[in-house]
N, C-alpha and C. Protein backbone atom coordinates (compact mmCIF):
# COMPACT_ATOMS: atom_id res chain seq x y z
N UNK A 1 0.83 -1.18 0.00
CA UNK A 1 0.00 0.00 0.00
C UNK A 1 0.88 1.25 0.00
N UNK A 2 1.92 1.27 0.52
CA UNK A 2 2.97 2.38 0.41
C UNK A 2 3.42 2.99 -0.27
N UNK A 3 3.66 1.42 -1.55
CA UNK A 3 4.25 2.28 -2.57
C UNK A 3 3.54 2.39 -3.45
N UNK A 4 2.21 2.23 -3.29
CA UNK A 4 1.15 3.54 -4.54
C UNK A 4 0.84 4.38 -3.63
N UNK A 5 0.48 4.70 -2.35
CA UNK A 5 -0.06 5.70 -1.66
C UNK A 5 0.00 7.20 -2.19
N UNK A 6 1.27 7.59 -2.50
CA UNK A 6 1.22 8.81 -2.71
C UNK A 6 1.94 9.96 -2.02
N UNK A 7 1.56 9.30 -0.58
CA UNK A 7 1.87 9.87 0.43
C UNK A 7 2.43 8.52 2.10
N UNK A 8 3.18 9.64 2.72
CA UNK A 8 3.66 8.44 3.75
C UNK A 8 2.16 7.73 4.15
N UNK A 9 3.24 6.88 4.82
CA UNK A 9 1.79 5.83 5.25
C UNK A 9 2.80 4.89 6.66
N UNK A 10 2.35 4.97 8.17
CA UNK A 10 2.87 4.78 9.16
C UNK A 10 1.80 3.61 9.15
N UNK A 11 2.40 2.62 9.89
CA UNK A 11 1.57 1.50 10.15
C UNK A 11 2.20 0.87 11.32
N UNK A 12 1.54 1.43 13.08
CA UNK A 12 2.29 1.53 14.13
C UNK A 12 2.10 0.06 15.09
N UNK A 13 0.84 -0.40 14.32
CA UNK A 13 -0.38 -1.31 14.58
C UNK A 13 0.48 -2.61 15.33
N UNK A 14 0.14 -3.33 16.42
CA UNK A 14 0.75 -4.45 17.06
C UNK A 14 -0.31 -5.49 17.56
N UNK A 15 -0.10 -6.30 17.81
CA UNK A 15 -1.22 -7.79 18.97
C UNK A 15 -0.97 -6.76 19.92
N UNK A 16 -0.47 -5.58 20.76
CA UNK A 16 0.00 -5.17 22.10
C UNK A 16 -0.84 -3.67 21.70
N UNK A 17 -0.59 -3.20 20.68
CA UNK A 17 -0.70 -1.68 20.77
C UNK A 17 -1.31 -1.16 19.48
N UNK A 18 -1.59 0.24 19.42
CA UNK A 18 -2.41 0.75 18.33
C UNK A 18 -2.51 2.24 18.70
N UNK A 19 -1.30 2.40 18.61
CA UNK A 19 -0.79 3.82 18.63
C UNK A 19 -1.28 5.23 17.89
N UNK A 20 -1.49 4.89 16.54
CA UNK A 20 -1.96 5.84 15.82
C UNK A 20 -3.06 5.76 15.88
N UNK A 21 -3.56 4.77 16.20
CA UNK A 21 -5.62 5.02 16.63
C UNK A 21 -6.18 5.97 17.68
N UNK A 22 -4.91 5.99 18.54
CA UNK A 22 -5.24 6.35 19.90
C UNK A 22 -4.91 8.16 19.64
N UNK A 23 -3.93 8.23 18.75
CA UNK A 23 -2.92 9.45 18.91
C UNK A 23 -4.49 10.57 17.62
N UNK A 24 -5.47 9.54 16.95
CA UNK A 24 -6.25 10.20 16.45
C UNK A 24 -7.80 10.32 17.13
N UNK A 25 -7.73 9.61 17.99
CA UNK A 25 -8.70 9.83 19.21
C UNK A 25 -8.73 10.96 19.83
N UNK A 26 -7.43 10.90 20.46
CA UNK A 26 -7.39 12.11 21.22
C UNK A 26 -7.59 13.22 20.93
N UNK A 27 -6.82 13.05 19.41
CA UNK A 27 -6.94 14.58 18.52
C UNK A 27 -8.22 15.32 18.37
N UNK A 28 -9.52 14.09 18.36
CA UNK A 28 -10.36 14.15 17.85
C UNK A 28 -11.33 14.61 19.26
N UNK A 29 -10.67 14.46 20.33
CA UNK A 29 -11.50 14.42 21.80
C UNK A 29 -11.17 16.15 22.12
N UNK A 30 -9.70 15.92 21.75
CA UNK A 30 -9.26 17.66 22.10
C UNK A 30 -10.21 18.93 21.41
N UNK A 31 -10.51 18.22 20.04
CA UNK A 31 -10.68 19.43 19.21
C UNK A 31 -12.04 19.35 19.71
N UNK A 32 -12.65 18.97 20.33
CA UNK A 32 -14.37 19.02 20.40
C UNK A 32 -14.49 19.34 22.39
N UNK A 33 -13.49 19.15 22.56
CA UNK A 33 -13.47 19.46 24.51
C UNK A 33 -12.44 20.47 24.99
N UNK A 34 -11.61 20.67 23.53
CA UNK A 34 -10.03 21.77 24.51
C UNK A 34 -9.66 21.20 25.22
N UNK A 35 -9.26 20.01 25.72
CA UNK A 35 -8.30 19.65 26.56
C UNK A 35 -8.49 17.96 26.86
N UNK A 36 -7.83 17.41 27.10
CA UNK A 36 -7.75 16.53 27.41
C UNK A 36 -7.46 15.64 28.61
N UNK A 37 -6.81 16.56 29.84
CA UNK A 37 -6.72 16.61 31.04
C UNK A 37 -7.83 16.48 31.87
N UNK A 38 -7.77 15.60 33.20
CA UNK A 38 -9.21 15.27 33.84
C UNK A 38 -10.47 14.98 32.97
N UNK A 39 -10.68 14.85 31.87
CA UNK A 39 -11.59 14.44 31.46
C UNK A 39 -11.58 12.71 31.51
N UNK A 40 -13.15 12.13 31.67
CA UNK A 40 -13.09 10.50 31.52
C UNK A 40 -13.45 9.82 30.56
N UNK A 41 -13.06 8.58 30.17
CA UNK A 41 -13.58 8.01 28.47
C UNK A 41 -13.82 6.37 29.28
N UNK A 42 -14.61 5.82 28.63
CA UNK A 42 -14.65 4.34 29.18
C UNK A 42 -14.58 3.85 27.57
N UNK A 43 -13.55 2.51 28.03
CA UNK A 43 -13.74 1.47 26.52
C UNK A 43 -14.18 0.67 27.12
N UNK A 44 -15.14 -0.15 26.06
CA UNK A 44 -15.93 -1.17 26.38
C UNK A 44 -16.00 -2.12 25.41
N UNK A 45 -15.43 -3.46 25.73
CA UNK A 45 -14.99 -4.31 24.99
C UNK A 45 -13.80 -5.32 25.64
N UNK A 46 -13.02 -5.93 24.49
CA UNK A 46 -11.77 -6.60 24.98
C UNK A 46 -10.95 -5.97 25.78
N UNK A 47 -10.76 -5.73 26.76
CA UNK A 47 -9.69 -4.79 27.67
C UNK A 47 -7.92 -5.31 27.71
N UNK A 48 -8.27 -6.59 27.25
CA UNK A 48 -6.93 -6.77 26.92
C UNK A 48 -6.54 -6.73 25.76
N UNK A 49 -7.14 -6.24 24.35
CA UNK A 49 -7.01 -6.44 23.41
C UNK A 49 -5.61 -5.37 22.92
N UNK A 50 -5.44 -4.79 21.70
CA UNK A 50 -4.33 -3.61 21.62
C UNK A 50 -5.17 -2.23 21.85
N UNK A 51 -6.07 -2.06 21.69
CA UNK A 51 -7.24 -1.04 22.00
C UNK A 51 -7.30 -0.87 23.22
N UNK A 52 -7.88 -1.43 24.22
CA UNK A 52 -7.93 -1.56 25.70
C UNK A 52 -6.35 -1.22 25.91
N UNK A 53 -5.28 -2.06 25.66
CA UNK A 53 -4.07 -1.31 26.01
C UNK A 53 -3.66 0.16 26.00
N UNK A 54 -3.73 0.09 24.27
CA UNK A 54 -3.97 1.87 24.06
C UNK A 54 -4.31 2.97 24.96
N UNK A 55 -5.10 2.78 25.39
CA UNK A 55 -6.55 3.23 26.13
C UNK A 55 -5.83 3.30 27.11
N UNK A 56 -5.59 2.74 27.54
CA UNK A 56 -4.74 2.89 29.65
C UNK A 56 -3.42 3.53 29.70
N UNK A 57 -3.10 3.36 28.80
CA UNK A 57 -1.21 3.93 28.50
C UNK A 57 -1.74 5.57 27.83
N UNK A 58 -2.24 5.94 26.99
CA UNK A 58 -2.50 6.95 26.20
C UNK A 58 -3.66 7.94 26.71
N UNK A 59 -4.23 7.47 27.73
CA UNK A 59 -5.22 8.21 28.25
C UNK A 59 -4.43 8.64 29.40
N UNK A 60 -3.88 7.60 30.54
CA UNK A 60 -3.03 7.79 31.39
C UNK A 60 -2.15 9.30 31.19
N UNK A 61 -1.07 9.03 30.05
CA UNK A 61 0.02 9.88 29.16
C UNK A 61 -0.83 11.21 28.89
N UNK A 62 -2.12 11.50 28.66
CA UNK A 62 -2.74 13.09 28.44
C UNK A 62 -3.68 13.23 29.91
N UNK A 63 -3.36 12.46 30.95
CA UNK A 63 -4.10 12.80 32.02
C UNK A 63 -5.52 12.35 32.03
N UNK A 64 -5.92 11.70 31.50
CA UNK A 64 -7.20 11.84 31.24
C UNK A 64 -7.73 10.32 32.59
N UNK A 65 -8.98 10.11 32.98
CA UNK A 65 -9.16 9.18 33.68
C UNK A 65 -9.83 7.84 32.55
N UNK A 66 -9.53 6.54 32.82
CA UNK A 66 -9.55 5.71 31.48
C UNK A 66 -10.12 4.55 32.76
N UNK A 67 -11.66 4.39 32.09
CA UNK A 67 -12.49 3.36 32.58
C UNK A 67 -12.53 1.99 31.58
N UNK A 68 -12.35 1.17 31.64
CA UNK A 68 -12.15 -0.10 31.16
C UNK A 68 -13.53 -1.08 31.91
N UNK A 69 -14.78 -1.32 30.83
CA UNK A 69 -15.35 -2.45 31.51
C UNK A 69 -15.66 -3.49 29.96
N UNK A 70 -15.33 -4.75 30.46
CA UNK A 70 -14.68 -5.89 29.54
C UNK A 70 -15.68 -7.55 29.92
N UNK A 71 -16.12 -8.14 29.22
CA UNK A 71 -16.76 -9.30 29.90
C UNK A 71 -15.33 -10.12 30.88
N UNK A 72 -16.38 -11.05 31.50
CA UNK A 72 -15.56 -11.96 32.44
C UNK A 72 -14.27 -12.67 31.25
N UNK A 73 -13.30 -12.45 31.65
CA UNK A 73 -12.09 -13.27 31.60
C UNK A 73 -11.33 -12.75 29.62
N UNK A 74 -12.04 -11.04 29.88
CA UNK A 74 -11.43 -10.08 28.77
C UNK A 74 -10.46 -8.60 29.81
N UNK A 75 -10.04 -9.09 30.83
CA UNK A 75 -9.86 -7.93 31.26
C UNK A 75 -7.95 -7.41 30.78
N UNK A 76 -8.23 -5.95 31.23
CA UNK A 76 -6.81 -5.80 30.92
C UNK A 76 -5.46 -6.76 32.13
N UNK A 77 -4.96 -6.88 31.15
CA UNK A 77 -3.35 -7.79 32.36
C UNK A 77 -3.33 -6.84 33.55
N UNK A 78 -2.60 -7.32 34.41
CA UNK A 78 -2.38 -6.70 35.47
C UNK A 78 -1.06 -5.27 35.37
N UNK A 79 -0.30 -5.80 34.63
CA UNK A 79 1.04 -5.25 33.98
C UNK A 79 0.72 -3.83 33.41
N UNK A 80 -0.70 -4.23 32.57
CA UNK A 80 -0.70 -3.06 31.82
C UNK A 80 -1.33 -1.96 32.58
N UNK A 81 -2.21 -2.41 34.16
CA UNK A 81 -3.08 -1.85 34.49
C UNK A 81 -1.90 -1.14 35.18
N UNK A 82 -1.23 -1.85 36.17
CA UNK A 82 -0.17 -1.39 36.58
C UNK A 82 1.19 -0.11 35.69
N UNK A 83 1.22 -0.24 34.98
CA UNK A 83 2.00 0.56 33.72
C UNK A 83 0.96 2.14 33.75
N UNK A 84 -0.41 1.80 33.39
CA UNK A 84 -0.87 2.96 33.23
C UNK A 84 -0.99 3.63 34.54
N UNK A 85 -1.08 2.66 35.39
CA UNK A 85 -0.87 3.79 37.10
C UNK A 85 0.43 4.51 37.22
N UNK A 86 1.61 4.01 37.07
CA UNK A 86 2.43 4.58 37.35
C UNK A 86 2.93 5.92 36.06
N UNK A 87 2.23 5.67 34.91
CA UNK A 87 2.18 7.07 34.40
C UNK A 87 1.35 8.07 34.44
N UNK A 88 0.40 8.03 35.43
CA UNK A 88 -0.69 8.84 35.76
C UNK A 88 -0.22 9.14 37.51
């Protein structure tokens, strides 16, 4: 896809992470709230998935408070929950 694109093309995407999804979320949260600080977002879904990761690391990283509710035995790792505490 790159090399017809035209234009760059980043593809940040992992089983762990999903970086540029998140980095256009926010963009998209800022421009409609001014800020991104203390505000709360809940994902709802796989919490351990690369999304749910996203979500705790990247919400954590702009301050924001990041609610995670996931069915039984989808939750985020402990690691990651842990990771996003200590950057918040």
């Amino acid at each position: 896809m790159a090399a017809h694109a035209g234009v760059p093309v980043v593809n940040a995407l992992t089983d762990d992470f999903h970086p540029c999804q998140l980095l256009a979320d926010l963009l998209t949260i800022r421009e409609h709230k001014g800020t991104l600080a203390g505000l709360s977002v809940a994902f709802l879904g796989d919490g351990a998935c690369n999304m749910g990761n996203s979500w705790l690391l990247a919400g954590a990283t702009a301050g924001m408070h990041v609610r995670v509710s996931s069915p039984e035995g989808y939750a985020p790792e402990t690691a990651m929950v842990e990771a996003a505490a200590a950057i918040a």
